[in-house]
Protein backbone atom coordinates (compact mmCIF):
# COMPACT_ATOMS: atom_id res chain seq x y z
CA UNK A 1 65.43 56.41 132.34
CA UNK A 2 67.87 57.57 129.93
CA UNK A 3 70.79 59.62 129.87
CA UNK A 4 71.59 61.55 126.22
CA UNK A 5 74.91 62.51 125.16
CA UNK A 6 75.65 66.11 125.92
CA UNK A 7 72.85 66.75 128.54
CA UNK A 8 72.88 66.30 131.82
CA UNK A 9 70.97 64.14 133.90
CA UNK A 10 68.55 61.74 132.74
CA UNK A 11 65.96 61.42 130.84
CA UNK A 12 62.81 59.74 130.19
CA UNK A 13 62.21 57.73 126.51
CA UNK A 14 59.79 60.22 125.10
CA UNK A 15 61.46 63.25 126.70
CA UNK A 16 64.37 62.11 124.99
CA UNK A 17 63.03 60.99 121.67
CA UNK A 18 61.31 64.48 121.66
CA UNK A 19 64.44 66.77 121.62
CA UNK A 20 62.89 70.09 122.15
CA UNK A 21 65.58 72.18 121.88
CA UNK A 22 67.99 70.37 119.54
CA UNK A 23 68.01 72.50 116.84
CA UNK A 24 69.08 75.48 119.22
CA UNK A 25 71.69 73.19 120.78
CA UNK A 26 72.72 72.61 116.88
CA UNK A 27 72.77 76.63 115.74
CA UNK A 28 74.96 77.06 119.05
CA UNK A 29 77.62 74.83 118.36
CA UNK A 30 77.65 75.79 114.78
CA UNK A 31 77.85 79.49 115.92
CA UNK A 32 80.76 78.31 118.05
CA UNK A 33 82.40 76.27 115.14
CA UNK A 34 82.40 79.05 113.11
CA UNK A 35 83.54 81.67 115.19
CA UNK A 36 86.55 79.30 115.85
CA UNK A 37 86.97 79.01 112.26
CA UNK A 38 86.86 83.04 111.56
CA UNK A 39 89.70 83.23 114.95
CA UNK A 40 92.19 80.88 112.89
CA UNK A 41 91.73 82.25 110.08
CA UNK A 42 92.48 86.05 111.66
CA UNK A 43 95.40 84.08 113.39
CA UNK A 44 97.01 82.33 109.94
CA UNK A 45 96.56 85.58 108.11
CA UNK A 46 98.30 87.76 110.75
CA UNK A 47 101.28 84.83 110.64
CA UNK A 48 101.60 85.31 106.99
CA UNK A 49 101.92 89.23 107.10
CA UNK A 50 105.01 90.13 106.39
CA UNK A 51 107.66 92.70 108.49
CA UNK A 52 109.42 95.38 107.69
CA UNK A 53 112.91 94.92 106.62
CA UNK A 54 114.26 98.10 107.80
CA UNK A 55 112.06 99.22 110.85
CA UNK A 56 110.20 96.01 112.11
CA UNK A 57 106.59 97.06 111.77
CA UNK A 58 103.63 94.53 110.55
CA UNK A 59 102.24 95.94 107.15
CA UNK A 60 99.23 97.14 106.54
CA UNK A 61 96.81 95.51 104.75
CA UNK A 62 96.93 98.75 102.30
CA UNK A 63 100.68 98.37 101.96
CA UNK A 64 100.18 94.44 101.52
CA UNK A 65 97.68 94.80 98.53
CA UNK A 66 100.29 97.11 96.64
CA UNK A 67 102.65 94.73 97.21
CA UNK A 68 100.35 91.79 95.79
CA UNK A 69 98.11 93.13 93.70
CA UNK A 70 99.15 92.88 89.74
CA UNK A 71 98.25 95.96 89.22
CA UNK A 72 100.11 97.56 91.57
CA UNK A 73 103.24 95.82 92.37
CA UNK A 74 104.70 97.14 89.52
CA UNK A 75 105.07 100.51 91.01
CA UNK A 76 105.38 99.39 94.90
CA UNK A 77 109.22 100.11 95.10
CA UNK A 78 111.49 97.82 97.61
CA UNK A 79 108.27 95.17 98.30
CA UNK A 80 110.57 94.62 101.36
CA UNK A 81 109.62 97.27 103.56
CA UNK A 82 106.42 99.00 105.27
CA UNK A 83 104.19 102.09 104.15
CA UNK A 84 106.07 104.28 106.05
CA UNK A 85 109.18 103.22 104.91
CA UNK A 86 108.28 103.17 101.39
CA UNK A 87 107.10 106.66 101.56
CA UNK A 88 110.59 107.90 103.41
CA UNK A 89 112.46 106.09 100.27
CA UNK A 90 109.94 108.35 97.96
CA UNK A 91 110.53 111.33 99.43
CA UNK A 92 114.42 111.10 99.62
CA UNK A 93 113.98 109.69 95.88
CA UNK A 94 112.19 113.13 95.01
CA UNK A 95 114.34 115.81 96.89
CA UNK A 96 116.93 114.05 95.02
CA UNK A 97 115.77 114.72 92.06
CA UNK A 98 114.87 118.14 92.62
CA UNK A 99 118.32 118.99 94.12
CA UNK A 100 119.51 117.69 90.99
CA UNK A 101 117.03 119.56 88.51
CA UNK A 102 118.37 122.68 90.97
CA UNK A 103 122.20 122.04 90.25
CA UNK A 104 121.48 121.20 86.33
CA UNK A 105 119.35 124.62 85.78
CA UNK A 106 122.11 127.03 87.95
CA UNK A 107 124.69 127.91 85.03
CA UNK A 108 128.16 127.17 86.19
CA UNK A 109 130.05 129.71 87.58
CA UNK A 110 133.09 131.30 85.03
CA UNK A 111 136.76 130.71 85.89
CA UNK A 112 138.52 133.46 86.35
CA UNK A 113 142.46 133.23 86.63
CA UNK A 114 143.37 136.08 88.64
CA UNK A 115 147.21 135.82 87.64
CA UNK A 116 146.31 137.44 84.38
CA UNK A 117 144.13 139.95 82.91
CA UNK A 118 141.43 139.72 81.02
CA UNK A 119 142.46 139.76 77.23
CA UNK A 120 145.65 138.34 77.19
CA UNK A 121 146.36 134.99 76.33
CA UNK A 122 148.29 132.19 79.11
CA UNK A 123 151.88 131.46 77.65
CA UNK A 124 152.35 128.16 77.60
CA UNK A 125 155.91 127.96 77.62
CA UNK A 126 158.16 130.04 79.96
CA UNK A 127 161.97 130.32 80.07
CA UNK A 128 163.31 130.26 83.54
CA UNK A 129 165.90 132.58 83.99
């Protein structure tokens, strides 16, 4: 009698030497090995992800391309923070803007001095009496 490594039980010679099912014991624990594999690589990557300076918050893979890619980084704003974040900065960035296209288009409002009226000239030196 034998006894195999990894099976239970023994075994006789030519029961063992045959090996039926090896190669289904073999795409198992491959299967297995690379599952593991695929769950520490999901694990590593979600380590490396990076937070949100202001509000906490994991990126998103979206947000973490613009921040990475070439092509995009360039425009991403504060890399810093999230999405969400990074579209509240945008929007505050553009009503500012606006507000101040607003104030530059409205013509300023004339002085008037209501000591005098209109046509005469402000002496610029009194006497005091």
């Amino acid at each position: 009698m034998w006894r195999r490594l990894g099976r239970e039980g023994e075994q006789t010679l030519p029961a063992a030497l045959d090996n039926p099912d090896g190669d289904a014991l073999f795409r198992d624990q491959e299967a297995r090995a690379d599952a593991e594999e695929e769950r520490r690589r999901v694990a590593e990557r979600e380590a490396r992800r990076p937070v949100c300076k202001r509000c906490g918050r994991k990126f998103t893979d979206q947000r973490w391309e613009e921040i990475t890619a070439h092509r995009t980084a360039w425009k991403a704003g504060d890399k810093a923070v999230c999405g969400t974040c990074h579209a509240d900065d945008v929007a505050r960035e553009e009503a500012a803007a606006e507000a101040a296209r607003l104030q530059a288009a409205t013509p300023p409002e004339p002085e008037h001095d209501h000591d005098q009226e209109p046509g005469k000239l402000r002496r610029l030196f009194r006497r005091r009496a």
